[in-house]
PDB file of N, CA and C in Angstrom:
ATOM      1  N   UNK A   1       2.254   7.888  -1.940  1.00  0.00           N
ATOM      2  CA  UNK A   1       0.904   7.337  -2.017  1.00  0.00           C
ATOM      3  C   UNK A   1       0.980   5.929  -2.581  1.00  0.00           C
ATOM      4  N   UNK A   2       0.031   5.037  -2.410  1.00  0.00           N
ATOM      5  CA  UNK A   2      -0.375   3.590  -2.582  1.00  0.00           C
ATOM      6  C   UNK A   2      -1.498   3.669  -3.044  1.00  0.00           C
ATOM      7  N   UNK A   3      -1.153   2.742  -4.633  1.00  0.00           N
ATOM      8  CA  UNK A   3      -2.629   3.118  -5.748  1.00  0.00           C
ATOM      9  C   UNK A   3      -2.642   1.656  -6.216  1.00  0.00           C
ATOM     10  N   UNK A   4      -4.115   1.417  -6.968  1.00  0.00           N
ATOM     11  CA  UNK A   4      -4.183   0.118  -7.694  1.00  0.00           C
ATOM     12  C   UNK A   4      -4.058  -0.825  -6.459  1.00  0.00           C
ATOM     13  N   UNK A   5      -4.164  -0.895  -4.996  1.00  0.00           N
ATOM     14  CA  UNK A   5      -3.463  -2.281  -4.458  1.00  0.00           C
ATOM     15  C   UNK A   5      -4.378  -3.637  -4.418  1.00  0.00           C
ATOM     16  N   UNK A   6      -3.815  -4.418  -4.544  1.00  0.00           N
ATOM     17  CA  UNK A   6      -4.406  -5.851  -5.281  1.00  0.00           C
ATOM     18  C   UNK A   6      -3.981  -6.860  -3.898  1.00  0.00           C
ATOM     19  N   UNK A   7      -4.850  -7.449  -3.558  1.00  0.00           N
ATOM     20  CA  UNK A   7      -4.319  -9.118  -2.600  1.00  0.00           C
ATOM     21  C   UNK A   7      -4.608  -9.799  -3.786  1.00  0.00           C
ATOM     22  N   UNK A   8      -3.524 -10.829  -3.867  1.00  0.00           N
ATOM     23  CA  UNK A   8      -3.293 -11.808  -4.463  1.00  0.00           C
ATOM     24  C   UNK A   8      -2.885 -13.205  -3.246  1.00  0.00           C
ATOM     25  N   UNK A   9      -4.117 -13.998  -3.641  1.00  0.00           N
ATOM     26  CA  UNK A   9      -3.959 -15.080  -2.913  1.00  0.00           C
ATOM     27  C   UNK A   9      -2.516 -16.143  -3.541  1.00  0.00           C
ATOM     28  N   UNK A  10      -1.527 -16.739  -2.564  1.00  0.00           N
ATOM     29  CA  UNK A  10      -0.826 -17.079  -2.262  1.00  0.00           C
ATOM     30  C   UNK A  10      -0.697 -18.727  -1.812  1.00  0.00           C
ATOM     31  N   UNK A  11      -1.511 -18.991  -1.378  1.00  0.00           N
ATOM     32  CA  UNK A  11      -1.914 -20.200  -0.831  1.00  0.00           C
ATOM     33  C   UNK A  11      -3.058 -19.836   0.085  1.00  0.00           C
ATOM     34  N   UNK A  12      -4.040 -21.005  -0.085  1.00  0.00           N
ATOM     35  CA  UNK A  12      -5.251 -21.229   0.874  1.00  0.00           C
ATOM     36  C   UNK A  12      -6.385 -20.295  -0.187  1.00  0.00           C
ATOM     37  N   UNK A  13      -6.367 -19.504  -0.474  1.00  0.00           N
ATOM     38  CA  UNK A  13      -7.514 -18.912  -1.412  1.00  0.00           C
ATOM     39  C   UNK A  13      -8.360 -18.356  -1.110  1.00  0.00           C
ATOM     40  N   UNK A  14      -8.632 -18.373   0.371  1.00  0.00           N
ATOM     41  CA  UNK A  14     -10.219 -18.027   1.008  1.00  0.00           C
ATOM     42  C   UNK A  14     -10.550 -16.829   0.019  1.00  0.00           C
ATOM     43  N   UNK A  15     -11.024 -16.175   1.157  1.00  0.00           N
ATOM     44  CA  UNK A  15     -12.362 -14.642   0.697  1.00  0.00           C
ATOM     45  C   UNK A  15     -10.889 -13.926   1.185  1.00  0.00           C
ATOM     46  N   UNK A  16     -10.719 -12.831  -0.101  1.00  0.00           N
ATOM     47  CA  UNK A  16      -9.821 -12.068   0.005  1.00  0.00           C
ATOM     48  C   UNK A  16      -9.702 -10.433   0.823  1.00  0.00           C
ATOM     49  N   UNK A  17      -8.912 -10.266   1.397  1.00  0.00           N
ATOM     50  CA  UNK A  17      -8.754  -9.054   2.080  1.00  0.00           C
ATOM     51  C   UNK A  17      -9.492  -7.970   1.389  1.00  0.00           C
ATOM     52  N   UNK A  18      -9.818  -6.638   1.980  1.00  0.00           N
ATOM     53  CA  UNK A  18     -10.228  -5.642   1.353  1.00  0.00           C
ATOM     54  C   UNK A  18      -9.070  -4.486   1.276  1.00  0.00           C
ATOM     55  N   UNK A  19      -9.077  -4.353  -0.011  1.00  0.00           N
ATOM     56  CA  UNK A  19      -8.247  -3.275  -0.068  1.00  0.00           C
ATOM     57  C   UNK A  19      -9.103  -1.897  -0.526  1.00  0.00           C
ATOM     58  N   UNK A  20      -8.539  -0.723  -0.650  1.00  0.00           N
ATOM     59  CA  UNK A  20      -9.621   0.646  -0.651  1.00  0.00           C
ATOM     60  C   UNK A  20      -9.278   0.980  -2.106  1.00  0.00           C
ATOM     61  N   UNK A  21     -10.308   1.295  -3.043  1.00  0.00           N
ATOM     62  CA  UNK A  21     -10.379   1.682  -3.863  1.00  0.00           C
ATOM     63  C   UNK A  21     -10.284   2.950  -3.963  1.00  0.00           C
ATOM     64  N   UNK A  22      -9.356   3.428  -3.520  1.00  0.00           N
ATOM     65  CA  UNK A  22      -8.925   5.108  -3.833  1.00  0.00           C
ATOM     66  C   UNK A  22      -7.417   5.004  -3.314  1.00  0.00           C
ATOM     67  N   UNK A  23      -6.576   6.071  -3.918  1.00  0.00           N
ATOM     68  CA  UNK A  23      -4.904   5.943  -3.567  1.00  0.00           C
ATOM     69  C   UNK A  23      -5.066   5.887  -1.941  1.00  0.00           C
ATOM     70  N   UNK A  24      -4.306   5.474  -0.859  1.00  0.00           N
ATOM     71  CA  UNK A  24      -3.677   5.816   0.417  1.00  0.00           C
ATOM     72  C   UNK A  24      -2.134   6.756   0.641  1.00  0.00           C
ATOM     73  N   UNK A  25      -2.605   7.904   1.022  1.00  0.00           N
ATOM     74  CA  UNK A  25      -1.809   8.961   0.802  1.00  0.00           C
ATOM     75  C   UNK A  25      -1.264   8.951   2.599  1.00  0.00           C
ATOM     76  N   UNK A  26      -0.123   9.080   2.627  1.00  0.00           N
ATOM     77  CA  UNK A  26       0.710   9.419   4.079  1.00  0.00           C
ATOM     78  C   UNK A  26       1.425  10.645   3.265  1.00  0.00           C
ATOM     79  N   UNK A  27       1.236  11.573   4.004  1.00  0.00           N
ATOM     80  CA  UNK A  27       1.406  13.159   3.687  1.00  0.00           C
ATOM     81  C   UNK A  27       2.017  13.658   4.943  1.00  0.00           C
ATOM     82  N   UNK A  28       2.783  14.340   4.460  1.00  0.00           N
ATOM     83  CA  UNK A  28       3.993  15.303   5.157  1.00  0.00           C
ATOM     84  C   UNK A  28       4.820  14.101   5.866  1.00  0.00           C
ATOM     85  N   UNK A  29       5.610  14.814   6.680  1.00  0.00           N
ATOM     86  CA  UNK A  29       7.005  13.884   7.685  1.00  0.00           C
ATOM     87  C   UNK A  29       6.370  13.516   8.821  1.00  0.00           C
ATOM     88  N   UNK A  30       5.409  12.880   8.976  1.00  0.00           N
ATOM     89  CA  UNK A  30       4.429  12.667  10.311  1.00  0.00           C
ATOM     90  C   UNK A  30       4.626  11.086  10.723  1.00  0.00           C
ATOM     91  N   UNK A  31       4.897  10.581  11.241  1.00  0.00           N
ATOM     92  CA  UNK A  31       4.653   9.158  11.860  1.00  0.00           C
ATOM     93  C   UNK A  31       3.527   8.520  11.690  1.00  0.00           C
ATOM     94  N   UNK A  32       2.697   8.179  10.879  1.00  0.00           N
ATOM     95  CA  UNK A  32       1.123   7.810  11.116  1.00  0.00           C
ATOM     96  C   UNK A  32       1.153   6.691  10.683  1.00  0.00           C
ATOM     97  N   UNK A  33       0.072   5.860  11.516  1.00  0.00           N
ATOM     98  CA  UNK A  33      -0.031   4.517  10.918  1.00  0.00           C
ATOM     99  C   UNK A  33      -1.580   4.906   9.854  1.00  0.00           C
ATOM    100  N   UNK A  34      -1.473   4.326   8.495  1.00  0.00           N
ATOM    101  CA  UNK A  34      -2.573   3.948   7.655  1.00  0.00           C
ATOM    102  C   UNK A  34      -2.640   2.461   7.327  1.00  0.00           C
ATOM    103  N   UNK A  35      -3.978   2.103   7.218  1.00  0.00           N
ATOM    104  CA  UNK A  35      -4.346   0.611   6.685  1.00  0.00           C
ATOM    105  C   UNK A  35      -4.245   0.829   5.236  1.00  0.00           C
ATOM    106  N   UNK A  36      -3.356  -0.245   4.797  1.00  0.00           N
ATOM    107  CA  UNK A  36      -3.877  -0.956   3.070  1.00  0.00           C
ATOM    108  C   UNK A  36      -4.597  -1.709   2.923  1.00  0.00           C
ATOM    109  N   UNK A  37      -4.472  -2.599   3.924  1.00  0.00           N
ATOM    110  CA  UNK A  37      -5.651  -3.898   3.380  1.00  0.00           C
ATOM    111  C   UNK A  37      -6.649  -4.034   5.001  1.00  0.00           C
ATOM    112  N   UNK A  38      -7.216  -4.681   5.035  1.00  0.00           N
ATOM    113  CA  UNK A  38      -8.108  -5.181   6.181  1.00  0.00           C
ATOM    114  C   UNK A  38      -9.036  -6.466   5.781  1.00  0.00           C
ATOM    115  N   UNK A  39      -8.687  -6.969   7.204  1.00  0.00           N
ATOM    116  CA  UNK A  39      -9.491  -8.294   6.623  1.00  0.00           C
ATOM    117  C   UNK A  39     -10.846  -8.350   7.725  1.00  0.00           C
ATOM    118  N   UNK A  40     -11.498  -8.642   7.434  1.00  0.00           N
ATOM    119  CA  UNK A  40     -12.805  -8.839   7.995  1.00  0.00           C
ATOM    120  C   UNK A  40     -12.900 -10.371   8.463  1.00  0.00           C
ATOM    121  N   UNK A  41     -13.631 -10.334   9.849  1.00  0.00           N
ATOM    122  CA  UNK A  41     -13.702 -11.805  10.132  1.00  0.00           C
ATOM    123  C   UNK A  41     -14.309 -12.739   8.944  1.00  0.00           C
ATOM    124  N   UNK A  42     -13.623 -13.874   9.024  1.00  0.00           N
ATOM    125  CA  UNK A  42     -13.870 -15.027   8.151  1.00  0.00           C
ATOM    126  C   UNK A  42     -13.389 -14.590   6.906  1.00  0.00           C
ATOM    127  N   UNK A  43     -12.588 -13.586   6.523  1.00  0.00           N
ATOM    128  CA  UNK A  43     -11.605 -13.479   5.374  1.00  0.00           C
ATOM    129  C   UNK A  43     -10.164 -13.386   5.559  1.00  0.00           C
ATOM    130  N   UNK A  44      -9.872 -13.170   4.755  1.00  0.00           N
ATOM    131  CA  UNK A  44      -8.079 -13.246   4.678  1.00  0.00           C
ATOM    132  C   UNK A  44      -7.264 -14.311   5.504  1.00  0.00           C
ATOM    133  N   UNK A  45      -8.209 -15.494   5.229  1.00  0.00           N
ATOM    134  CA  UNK A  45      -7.680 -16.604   6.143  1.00  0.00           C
ATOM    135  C   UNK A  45      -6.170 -17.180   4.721  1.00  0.00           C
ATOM    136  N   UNK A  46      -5.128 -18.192   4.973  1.00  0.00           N
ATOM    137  CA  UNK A  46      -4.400 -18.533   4.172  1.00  0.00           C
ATOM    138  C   UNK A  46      -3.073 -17.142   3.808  1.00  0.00           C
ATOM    139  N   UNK A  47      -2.301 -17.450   2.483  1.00  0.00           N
ATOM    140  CA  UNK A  47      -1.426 -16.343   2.450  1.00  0.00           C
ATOM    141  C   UNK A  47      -1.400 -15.563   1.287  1.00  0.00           C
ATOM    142  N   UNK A  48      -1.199 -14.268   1.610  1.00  0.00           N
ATOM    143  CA  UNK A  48      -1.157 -12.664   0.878  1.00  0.00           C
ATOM    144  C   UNK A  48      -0.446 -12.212   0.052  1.00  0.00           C
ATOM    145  N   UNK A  49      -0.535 -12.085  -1.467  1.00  0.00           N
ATOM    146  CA  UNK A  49       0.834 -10.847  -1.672  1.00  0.00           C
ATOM    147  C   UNK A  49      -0.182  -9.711  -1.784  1.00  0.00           C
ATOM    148  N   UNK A  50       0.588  -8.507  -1.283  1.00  0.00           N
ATOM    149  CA  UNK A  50      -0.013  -7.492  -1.782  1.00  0.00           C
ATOM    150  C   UNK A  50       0.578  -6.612  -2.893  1.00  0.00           C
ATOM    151  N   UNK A  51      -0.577  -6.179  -4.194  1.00  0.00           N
ATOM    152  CA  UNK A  51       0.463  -5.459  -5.186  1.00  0.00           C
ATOM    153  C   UNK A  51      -0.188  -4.303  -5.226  1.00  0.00           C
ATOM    154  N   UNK A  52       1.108  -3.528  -5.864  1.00  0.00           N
ATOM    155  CA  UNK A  52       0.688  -2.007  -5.599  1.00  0.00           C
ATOM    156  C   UNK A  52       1.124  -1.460  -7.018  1.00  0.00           C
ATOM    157  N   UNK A  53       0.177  -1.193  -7.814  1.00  0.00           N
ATOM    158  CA  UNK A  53      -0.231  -1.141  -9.495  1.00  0.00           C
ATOM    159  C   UNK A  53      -1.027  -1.700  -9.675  1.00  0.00           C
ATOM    160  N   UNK A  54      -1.093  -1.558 -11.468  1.00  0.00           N
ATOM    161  CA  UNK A  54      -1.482  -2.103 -12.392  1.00  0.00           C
ATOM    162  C   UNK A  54      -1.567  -3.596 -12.787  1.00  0.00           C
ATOM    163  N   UNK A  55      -1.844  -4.308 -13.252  1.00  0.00           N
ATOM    164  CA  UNK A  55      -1.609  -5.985 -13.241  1.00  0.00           C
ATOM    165  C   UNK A  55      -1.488  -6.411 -14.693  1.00  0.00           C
ATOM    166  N   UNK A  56      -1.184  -5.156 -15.389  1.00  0.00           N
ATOM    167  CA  UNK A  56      -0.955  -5.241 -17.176  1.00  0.00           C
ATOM    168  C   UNK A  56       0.438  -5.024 -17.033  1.00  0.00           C
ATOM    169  N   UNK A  57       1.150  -5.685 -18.116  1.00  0.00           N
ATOM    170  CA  UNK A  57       2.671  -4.918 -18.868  1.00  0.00           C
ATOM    171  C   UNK A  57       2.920  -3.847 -19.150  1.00  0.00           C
ATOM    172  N   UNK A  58       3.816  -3.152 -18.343  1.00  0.00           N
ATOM    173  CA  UNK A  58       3.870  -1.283 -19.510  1.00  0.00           C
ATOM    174  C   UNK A  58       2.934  -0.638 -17.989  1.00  0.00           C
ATOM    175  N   UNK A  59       2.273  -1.038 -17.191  1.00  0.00           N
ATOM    176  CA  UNK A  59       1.635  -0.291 -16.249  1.00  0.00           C
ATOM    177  C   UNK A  59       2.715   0.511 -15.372  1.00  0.00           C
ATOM    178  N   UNK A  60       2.379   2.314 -14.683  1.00  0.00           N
ATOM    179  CA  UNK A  60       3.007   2.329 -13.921  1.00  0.00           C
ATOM    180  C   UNK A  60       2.778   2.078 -12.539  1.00  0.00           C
ATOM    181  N   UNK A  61       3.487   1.846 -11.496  1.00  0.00           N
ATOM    182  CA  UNK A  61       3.400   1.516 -10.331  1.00  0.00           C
ATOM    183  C   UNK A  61       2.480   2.216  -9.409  1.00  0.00           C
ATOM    184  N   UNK A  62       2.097   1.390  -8.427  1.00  0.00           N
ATOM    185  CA  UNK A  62       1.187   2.199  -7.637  1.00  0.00           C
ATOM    186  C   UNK A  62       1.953   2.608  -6.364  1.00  0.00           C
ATOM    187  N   UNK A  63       3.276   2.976  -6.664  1.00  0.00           N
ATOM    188  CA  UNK A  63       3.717   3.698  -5.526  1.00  0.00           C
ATOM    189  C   UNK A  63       4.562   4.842  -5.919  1.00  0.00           C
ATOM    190  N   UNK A  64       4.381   6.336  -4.920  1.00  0.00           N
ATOM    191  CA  UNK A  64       4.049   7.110  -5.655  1.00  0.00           C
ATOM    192  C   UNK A  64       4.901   8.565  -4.729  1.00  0.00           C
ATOM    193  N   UNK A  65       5.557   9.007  -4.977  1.00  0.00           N
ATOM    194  CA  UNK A  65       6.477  10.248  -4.406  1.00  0.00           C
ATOM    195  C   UNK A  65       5.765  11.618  -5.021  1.00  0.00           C
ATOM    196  N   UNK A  66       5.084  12.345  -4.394  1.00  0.00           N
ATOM    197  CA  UNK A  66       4.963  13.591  -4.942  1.00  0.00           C
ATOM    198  C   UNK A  66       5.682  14.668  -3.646  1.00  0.00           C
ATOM    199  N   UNK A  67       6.291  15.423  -4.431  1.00  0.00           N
ATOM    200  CA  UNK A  67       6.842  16.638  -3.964  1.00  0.00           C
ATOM    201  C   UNK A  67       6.226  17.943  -4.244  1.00  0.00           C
ATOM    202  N   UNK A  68       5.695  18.929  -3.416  1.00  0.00           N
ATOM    203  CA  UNK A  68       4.719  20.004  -3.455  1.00  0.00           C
ATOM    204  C   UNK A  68       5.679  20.927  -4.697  1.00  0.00           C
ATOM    205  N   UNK A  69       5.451  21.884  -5.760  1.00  0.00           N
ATOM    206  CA  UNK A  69       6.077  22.534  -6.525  1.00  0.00           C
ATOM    207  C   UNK A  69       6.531  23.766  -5.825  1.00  0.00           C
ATOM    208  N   UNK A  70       6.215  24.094  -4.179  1.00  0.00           N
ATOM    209  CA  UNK A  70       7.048  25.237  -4.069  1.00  0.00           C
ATOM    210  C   UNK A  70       7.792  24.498  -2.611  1.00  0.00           C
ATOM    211  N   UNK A  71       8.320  23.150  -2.857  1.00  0.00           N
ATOM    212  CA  UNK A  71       8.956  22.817  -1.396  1.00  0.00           C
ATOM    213  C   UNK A  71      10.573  22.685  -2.052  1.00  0.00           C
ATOM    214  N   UNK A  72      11.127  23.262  -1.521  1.00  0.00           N
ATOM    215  CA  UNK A  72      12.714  23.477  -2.064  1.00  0.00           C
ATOM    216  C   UNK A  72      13.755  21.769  -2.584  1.00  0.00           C
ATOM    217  N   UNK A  73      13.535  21.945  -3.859  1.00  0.00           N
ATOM    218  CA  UNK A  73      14.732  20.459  -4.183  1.00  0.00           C
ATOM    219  C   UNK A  73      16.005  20.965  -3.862  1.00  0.00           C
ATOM    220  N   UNK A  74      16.406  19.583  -3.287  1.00  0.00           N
ATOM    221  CA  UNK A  74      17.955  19.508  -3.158  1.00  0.00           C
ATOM    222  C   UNK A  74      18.412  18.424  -4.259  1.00  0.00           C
ATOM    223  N   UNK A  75      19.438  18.227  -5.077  1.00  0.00           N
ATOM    224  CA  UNK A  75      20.054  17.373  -5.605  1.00  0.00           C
ATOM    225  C   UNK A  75      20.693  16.353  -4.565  1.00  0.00           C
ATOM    226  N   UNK A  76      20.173  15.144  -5.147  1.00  0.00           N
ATOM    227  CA  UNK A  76      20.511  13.630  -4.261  1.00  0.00           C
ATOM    228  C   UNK A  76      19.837  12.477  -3.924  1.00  0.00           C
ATOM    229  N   UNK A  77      19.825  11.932  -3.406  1.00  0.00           N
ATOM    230  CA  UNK A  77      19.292  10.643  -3.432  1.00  0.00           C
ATOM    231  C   UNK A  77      18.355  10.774  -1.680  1.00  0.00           C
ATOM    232  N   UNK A  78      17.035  10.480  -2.092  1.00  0.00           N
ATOM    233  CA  UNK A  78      16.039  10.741  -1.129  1.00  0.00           C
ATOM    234  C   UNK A  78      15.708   9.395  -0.490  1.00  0.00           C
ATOM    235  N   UNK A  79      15.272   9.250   0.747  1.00  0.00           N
ATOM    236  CA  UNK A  79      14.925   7.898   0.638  1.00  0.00           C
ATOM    237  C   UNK A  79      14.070   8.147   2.219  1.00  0.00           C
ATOM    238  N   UNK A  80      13.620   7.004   2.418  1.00  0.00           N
ATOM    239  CA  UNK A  80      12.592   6.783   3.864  1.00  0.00           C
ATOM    240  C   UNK A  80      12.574   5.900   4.305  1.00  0.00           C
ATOM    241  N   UNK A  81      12.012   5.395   5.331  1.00  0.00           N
ATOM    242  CA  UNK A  81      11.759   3.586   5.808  1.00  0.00           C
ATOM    243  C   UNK A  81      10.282   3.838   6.227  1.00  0.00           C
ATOM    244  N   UNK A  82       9.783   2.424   5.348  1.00  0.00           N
ATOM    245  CA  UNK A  82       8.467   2.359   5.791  1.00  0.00           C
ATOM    246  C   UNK A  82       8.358   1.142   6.898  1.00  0.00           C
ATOM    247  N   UNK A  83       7.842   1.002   7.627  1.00  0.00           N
ATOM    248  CA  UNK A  83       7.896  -0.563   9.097  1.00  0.00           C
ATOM    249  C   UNK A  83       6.017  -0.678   8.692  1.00  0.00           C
ATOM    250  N   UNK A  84       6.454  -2.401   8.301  1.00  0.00           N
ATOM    251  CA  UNK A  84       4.676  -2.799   8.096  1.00  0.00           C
ATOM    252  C   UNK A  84       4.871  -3.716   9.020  1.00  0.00           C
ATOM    253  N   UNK A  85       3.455  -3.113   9.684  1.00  0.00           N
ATOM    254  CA  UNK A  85       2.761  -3.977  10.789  1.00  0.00           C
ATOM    255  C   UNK A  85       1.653  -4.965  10.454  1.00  0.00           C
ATOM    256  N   UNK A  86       1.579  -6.126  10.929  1.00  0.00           N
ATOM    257  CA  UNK A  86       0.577  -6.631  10.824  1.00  0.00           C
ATOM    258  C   UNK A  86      -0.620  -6.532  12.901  1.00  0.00           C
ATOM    259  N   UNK A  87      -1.654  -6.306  12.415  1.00  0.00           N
ATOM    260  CA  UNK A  87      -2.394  -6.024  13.397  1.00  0.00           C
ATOM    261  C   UNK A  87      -3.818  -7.056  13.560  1.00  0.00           C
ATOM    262  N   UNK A  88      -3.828  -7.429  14.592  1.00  0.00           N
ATOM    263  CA  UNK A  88      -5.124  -8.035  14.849  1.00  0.00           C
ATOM    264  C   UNK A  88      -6.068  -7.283  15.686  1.00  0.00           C
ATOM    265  N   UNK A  89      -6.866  -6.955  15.375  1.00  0.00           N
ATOM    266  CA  UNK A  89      -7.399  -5.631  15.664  1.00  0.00           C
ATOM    267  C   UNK A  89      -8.828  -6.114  16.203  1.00  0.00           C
ATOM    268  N   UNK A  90      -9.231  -6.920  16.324  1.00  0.00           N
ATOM    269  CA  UNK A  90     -10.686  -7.608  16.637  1.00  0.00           C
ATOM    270  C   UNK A  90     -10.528  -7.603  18.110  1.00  0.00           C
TER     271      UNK A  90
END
């Protein structure tokens, strides 16, 4: 899951992207595309970081691994690939 996410303008400054005020959860082993941010015409013009947390010291991250308590652990090193798209969708 993806919590806290923040656009931080970069250069140019305009009217900033919208990000969703609730976590974005991609659940189970499924292929799905989800949006983090979206920009609405006449925003998110210029350049983006996007952060995913807190924006204090000592915060934890807003990215987020949960494992169900009856899905079987294996000992080892887990890992995934995420592919971000950018989309013009208008």
């Amino acid at each position: 899951s993806f919590s806290s996410i923040t656009a931080v303008s970069l250069v140019g400054g305009g009217t900033a992207p919208q990000a969703p005020n609730e976590p974005v959860v991609i659940a189970g082993d499924s292929a799905q595309n989800v949006s983090l941010i979206t920009a609405k015409p006449g925003s998110g013009g210029g350049s983006w970081g996007i952060l995913f947390g807190e924006l204090k010291k000592g915060a934890e991250s807003g990215v987020e691994l949960t494992v169900p308590g009856n899905t079987e652990k294996k000992e080892g090193i887990y890992s995934t690939t995420l592919t971000w798209t950018l989309v013009d969708s208008i």
